[in-house]
PDB file of N, CA and C in Angstrom:
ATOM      1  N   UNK A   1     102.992   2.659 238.532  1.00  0.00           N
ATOM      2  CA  UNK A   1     104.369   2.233 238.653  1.00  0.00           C
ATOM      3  C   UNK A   1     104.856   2.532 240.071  1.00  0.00           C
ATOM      4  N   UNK A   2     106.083   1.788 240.826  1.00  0.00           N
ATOM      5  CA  UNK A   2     105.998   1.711 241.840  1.00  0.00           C
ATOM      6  C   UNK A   2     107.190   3.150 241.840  1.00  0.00           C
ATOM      7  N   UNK A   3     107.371   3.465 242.907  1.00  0.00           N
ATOM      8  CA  UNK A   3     108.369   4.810 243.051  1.00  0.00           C
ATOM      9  C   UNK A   3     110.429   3.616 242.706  1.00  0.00           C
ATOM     10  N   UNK A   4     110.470   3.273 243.240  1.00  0.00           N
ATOM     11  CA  UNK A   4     111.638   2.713 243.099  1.00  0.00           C
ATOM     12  C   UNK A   4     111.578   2.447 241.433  1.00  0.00           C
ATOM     13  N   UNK A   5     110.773   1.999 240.663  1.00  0.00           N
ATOM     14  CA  UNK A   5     111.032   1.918 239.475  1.00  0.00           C
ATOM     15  C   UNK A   5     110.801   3.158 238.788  1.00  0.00           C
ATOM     16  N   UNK A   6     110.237   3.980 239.202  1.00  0.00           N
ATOM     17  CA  UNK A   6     110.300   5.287 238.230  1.00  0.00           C
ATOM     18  C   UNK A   6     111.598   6.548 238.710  1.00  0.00           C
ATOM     19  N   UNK A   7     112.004   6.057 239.854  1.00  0.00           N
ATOM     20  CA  UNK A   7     113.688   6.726 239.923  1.00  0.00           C
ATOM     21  C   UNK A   7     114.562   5.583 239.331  1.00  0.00           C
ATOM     22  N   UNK A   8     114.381   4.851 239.242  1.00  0.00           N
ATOM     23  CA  UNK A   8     115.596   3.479 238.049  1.00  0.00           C
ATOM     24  C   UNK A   8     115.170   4.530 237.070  1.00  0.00           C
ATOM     25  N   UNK A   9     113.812   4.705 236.232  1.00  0.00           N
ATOM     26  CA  UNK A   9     113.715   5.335 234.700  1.00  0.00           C
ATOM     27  C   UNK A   9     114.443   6.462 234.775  1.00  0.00           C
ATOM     28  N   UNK A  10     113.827   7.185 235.535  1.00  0.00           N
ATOM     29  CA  UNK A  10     114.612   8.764 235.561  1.00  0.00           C
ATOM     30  C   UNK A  10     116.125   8.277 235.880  1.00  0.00           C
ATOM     31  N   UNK A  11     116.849   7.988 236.591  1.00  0.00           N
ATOM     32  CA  UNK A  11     118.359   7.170 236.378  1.00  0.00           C
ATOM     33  C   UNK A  11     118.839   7.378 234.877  1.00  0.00           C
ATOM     34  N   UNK A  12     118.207   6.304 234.681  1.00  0.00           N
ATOM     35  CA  UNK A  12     118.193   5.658 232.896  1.00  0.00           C
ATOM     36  C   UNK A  12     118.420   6.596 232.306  1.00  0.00           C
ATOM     37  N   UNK A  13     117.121   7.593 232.160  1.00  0.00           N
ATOM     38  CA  UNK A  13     116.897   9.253 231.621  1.00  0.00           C
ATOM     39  C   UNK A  13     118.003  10.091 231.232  1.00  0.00           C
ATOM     40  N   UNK A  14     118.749  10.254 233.146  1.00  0.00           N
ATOM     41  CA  UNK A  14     119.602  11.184 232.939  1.00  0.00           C
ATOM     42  C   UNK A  14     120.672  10.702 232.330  1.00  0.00           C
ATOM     43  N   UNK A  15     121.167   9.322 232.387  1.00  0.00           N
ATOM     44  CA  UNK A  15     122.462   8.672 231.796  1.00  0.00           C
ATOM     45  C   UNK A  15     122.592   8.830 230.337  1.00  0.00           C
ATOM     46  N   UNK A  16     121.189   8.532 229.763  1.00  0.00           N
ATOM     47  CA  UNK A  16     120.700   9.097 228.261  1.00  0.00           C
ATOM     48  C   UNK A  16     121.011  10.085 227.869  1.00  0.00           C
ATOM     49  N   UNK A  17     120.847  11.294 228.714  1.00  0.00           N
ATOM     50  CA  UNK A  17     120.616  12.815 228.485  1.00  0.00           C
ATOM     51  C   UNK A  17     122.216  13.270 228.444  1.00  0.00           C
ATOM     52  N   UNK A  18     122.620  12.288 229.314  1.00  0.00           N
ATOM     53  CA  UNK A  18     124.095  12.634 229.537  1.00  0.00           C
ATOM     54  C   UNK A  18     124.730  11.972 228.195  1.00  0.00           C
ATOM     55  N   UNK A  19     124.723  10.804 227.987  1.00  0.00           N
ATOM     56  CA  UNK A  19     125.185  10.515 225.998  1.00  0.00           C
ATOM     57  C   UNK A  19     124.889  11.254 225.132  1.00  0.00           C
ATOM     58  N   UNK A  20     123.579  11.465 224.670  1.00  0.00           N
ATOM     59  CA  UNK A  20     123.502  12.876 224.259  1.00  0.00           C
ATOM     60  C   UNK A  20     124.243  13.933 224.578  1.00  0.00           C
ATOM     61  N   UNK A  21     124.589  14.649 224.992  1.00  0.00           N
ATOM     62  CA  UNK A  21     124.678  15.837 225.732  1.00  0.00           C
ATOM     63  C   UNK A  21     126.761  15.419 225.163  1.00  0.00           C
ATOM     64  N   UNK A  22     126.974  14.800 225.922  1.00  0.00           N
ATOM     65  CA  UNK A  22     128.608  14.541 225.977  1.00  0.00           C
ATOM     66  C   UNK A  22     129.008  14.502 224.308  1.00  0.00           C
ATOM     67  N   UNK A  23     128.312  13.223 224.320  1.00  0.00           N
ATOM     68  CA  UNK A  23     128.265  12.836 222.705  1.00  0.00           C
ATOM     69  C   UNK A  23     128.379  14.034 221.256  1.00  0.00           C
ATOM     70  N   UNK A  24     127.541  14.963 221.917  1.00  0.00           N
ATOM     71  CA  UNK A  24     127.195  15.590 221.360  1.00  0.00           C
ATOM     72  C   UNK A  24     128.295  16.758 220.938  1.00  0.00           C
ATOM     73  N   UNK A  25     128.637  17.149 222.496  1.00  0.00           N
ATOM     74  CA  UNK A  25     129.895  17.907 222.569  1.00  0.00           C
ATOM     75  C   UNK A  25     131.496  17.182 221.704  1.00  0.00           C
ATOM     76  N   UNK A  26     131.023  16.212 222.136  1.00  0.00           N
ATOM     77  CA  UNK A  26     132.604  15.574 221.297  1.00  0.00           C
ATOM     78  C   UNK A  26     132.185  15.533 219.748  1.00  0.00           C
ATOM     79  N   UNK A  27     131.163  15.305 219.392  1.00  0.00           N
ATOM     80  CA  UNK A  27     131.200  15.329 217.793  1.00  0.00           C
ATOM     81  C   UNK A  27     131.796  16.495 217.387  1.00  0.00           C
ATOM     82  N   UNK A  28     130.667  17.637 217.932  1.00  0.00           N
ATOM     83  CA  UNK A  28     130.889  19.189 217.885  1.00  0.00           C
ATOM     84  C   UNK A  28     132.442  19.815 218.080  1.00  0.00           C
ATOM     85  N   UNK A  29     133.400  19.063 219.123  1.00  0.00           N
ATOM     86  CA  UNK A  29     134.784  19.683 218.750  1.00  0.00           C
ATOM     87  C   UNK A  29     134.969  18.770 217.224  1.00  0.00           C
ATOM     88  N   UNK A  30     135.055  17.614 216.966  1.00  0.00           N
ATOM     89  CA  UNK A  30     135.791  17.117 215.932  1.00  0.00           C
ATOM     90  C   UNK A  30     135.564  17.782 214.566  1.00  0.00           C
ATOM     91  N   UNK A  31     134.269  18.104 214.522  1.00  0.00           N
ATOM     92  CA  UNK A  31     133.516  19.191 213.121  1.00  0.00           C
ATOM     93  C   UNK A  31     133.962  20.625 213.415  1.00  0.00           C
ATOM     94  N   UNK A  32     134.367  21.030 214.571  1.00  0.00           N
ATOM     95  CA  UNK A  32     134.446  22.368 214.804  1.00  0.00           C
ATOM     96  C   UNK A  32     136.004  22.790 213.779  1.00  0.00           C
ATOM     97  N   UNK A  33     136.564  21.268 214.584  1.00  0.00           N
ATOM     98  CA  UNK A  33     137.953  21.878 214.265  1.00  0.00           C
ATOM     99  C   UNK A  33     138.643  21.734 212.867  1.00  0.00           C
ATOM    100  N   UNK A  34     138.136  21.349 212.041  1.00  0.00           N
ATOM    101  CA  UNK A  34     137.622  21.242 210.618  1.00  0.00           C
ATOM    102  C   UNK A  34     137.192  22.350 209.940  1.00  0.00           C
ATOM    103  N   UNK A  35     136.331  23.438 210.770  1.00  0.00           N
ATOM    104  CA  UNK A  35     135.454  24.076 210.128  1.00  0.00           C
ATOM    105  C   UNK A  35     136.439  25.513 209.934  1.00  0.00           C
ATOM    106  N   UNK A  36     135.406  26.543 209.131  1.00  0.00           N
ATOM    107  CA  UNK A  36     135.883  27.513 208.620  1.00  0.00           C
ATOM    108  C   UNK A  36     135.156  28.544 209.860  1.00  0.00           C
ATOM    109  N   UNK A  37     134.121  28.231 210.208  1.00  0.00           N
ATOM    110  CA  UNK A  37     133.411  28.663 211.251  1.00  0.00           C
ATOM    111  C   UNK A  37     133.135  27.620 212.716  1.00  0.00           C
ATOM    112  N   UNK A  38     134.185  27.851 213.418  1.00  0.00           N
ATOM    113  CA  UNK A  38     134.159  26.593 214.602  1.00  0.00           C
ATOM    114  C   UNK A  38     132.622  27.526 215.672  1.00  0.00           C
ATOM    115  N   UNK A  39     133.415  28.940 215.754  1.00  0.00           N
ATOM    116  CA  UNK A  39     132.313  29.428 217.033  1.00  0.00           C
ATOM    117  C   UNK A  39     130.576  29.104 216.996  1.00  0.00           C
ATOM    118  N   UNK A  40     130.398  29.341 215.208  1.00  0.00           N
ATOM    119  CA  UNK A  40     128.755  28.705 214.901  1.00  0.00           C
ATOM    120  C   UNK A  40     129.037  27.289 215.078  1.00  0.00           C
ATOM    121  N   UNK A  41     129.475  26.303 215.308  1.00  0.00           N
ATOM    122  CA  UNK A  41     129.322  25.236 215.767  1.00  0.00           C
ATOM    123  C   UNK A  41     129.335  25.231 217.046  1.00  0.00           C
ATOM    124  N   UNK A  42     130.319  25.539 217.559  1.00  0.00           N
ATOM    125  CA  UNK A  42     130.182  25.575 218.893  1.00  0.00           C
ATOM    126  C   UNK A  42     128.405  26.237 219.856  1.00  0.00           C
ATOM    127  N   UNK A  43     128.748  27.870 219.350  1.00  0.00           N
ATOM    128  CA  UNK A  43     127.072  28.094 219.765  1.00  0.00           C
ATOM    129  C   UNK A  43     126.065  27.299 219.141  1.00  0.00           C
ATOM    130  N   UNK A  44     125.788  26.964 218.137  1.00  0.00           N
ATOM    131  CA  UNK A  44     125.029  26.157 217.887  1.00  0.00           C
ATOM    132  C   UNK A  44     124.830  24.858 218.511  1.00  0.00           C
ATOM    133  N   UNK A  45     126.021  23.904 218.873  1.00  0.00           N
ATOM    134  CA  UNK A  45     125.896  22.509 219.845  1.00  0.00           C
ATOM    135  C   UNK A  45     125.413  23.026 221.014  1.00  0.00           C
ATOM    136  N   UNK A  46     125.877  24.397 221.360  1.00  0.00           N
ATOM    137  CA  UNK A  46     125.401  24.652 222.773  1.00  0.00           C
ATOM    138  C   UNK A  46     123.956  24.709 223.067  1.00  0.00           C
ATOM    139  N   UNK A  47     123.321  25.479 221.628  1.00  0.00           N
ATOM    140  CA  UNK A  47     122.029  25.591 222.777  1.00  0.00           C
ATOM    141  C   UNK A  47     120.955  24.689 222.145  1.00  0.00           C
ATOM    142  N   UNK A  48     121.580  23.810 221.489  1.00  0.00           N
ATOM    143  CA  UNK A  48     120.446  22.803 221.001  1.00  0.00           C
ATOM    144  C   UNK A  48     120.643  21.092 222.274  1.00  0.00           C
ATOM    145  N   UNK A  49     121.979  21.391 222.281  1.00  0.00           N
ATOM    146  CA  UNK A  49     122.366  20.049 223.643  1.00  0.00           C
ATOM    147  C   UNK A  49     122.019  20.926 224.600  1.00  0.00           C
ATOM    148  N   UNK A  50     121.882  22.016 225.511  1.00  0.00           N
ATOM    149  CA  UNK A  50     121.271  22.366 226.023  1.00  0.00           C
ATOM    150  C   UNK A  50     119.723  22.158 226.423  1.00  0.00           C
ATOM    151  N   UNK A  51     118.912  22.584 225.295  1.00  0.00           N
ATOM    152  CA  UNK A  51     117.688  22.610 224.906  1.00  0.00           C
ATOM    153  C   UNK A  51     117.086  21.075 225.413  1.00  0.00           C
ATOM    154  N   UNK A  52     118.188  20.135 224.508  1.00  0.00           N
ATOM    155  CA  UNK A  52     117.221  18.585 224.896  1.00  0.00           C
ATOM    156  C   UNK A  52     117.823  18.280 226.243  1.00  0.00           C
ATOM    157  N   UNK A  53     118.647  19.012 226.982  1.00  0.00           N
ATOM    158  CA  UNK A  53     119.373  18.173 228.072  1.00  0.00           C
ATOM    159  C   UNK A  53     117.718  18.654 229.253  1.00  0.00           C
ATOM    160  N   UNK A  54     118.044  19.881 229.243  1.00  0.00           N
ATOM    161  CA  UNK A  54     116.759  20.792 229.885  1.00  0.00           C
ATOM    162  C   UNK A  54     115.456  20.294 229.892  1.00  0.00           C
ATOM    163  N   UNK A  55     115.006  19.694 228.539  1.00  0.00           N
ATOM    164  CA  UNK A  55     113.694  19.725 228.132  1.00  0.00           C
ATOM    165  C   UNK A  55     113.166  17.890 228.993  1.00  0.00           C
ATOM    166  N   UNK A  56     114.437  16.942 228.458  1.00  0.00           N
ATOM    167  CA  UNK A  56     114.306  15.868 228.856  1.00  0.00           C
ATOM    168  C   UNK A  56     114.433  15.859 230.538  1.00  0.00           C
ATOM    169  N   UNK A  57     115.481  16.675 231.408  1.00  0.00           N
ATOM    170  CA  UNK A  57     115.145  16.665 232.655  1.00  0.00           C
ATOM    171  C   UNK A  57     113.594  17.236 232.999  1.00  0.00           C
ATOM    172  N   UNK A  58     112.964  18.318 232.492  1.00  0.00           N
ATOM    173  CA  UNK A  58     111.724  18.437 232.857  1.00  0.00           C
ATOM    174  C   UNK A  58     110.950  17.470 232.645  1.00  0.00           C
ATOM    175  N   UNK A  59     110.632  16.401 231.651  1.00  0.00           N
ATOM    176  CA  UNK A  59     110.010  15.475 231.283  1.00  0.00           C
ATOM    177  C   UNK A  59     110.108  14.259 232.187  1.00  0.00           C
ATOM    178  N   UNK A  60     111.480  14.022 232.215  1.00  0.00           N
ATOM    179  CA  UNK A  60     112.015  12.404 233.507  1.00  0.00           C
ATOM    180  C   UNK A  60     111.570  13.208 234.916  1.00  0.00           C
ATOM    181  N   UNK A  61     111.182  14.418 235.223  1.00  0.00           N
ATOM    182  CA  UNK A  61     111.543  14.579 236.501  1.00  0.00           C
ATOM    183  C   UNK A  61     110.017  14.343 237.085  1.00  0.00           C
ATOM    184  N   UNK A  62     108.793  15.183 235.932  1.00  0.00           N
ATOM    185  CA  UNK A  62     107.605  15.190 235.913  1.00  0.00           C
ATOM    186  C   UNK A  62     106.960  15.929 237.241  1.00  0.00           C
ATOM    187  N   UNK A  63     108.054  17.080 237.472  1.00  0.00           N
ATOM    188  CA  UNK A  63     107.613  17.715 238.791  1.00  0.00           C
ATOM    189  C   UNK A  63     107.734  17.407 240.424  1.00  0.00           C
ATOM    190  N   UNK A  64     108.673  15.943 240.431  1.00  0.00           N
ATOM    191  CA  UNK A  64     109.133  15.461 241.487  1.00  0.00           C
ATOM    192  C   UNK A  64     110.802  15.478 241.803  1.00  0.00           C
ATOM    193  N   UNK A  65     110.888  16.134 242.601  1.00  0.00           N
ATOM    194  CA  UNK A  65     112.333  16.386 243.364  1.00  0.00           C
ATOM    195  C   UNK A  65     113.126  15.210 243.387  1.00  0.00           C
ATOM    196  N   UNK A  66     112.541  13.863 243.597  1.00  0.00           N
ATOM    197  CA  UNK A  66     113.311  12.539 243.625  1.00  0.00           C
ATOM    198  C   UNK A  66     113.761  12.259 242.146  1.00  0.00           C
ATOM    199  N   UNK A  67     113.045  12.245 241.090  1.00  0.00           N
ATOM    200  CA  UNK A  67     113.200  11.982 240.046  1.00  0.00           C
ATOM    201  C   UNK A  67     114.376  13.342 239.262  1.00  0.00           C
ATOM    202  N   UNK A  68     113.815  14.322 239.658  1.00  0.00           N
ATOM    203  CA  UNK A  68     114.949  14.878 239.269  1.00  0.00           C
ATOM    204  C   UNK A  68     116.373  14.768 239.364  1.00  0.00           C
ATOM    205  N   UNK A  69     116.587  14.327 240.835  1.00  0.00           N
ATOM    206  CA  UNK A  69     117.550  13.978 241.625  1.00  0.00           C
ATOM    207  C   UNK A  69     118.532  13.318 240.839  1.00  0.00           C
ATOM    208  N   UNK A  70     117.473  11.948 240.645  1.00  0.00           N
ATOM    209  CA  UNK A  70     118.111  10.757 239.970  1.00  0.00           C
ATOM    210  C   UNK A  70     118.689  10.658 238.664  1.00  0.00           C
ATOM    211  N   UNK A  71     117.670  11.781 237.782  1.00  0.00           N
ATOM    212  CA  UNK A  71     117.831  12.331 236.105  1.00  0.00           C
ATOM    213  C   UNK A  71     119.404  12.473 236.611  1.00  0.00           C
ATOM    214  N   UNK A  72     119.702  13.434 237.333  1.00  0.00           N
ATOM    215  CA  UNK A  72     120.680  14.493 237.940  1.00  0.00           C
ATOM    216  C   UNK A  72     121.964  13.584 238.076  1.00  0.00           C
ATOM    217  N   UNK A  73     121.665  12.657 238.779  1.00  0.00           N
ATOM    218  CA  UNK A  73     122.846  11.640 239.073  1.00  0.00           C
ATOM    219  C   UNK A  73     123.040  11.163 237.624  1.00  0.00           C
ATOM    220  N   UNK A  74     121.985  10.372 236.908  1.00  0.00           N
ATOM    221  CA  UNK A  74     122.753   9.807 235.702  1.00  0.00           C
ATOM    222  C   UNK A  74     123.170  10.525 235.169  1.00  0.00           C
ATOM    223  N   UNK A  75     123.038  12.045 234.557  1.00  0.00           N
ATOM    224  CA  UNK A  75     123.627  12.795 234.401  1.00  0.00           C
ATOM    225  C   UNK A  75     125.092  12.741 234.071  1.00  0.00           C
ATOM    226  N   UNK A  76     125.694  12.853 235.468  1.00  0.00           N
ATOM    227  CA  UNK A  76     126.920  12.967 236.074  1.00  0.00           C
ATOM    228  C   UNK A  76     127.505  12.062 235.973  1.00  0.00           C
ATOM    229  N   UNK A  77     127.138  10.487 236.244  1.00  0.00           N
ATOM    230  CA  UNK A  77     127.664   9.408 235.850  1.00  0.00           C
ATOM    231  C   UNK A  77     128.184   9.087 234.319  1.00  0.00           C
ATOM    232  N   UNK A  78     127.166   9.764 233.689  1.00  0.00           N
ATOM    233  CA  UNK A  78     127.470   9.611 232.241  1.00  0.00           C
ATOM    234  C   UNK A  78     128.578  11.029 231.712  1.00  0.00           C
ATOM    235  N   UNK A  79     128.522  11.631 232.543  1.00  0.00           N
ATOM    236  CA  UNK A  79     129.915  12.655 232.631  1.00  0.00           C
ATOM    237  C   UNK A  79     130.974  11.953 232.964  1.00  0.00           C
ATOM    238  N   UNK A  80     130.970  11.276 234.007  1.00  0.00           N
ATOM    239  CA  UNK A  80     132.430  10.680 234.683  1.00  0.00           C
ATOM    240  C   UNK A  80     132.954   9.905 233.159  1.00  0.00           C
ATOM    241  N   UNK A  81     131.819   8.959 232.661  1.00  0.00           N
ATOM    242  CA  UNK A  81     132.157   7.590 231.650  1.00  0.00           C
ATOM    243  C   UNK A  81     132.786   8.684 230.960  1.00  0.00           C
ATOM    244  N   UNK A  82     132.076  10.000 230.471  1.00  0.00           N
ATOM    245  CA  UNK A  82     132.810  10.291 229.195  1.00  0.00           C
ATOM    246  C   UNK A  82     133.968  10.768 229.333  1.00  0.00           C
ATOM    247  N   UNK A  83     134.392  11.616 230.002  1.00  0.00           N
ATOM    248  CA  UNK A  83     135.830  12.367 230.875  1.00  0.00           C
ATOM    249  C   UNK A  83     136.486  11.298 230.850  1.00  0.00           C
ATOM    250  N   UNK A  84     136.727   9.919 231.231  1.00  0.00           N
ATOM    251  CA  UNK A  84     137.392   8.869 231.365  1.00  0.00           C
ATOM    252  C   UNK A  84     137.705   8.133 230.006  1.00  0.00           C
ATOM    253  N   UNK A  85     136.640   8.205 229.074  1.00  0.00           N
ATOM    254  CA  UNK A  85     136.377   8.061 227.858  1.00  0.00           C
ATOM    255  C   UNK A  85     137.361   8.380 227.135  1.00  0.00           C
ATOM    256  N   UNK A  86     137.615   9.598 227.586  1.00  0.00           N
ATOM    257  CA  UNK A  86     138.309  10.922 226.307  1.00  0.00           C
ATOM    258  C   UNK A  86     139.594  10.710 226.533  1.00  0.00           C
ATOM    259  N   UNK A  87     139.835  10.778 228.263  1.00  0.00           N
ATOM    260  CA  UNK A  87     141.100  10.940 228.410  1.00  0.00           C
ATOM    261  C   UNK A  87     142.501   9.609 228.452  1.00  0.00           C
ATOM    262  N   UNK A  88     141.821   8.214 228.137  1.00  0.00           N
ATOM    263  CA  UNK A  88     142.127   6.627 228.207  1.00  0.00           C
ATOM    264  C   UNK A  88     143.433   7.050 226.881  1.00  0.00           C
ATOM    265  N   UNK A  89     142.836   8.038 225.684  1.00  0.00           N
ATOM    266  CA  UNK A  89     143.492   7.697 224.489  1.00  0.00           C
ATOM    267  C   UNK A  89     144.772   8.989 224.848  1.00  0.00           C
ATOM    268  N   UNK A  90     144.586  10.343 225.408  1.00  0.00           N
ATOM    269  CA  UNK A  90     145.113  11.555 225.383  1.00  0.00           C
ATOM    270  C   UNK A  90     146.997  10.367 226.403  1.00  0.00           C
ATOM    271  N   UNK A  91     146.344   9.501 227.591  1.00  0.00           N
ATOM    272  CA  UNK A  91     147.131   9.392 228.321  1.00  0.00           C
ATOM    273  C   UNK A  91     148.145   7.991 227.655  1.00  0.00           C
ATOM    274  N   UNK A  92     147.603   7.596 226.629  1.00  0.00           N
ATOM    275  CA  UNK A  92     148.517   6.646 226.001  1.00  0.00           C
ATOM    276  C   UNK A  92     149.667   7.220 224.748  1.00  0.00           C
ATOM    277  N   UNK A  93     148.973   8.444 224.698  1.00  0.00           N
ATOM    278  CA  UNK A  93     149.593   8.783 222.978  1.00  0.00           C
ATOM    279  C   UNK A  93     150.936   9.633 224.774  1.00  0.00           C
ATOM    280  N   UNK A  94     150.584  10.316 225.447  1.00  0.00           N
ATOM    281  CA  UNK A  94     151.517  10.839 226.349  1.00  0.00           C
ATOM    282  C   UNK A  94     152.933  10.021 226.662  1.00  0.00           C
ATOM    283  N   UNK A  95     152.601   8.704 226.900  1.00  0.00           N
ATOM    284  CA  UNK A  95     152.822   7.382 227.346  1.00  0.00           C
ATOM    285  C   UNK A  95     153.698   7.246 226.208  1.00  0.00           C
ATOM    286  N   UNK A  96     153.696   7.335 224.981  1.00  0.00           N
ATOM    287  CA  UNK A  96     154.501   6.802 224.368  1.00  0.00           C
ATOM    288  C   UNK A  96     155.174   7.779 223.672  1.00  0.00           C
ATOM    289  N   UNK A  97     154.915   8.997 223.877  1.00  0.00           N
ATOM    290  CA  UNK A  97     155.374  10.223 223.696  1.00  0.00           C
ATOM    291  C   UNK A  97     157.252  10.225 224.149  1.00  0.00           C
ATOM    292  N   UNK A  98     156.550   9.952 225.645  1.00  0.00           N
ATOM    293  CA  UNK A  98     157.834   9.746 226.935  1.00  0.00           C
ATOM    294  C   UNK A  98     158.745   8.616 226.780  1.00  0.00           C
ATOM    295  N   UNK A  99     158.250   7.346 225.902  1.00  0.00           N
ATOM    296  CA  UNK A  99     158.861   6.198 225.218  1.00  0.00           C
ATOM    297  C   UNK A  99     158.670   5.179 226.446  1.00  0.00           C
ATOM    298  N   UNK A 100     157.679   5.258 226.908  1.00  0.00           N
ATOM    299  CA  UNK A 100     157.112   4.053 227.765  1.00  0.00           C
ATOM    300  C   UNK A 100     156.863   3.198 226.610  1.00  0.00           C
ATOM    301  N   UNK A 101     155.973   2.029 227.891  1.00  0.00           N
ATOM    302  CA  UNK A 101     155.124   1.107 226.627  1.00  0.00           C
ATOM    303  C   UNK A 101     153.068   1.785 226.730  1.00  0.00           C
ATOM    304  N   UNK A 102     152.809   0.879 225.861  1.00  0.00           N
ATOM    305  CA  UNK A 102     151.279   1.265 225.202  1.00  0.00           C
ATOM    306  C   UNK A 102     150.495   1.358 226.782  1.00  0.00           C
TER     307      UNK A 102
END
């Protein structure tokens, strides 16, 4: 495989790792805050989204600094989507809080 296409995969990888990972965290508050025991949810999401976030960057990176890089960036990208994600609904319910429109 040529190098430009195996930093696109690792890309891919980290954007993955990052849905997971985010995904994961947002389920984990919605069950937490439900629960009778939020902190075992909480430690528990932690070190299992941990675990695959870790395990899958060692795997996409395969011992190369570029690929890690790139894992690294999708990563983060797939951080930005979700942060933006979360906060689209927090800033409308605000919005109409104040008696704007939607």
């Amino acid at each position: 495989m040529s190098e430009p296409s195996t930093l696109i995969l690792a890309l891919l990888a980290g954007v993955l790792l990052g849905a997971i990972f985010f995904g994961g965290l947002w389920w984990t508050i919605r069950r937490a805050v439900a629960s009778k025991r939020p902190a075992a949810w909480f430690f528990g999401s932690l070190l299992l989204r941990t675990a695959v976030a870790v395990s899958g960057f060692y795997l996409a990176s395969h011992g190369d600094w570029r690929r890690l890089l790139a894992c690294l960036l999708g990563f983060i990208a797939a951080r930005v989507f979700a942060a933006r994600l979360a906060r689209a609904p927090i800033e409308k319910t605000n919005r109409a809080l104040e008696g704007g429109g939607p």
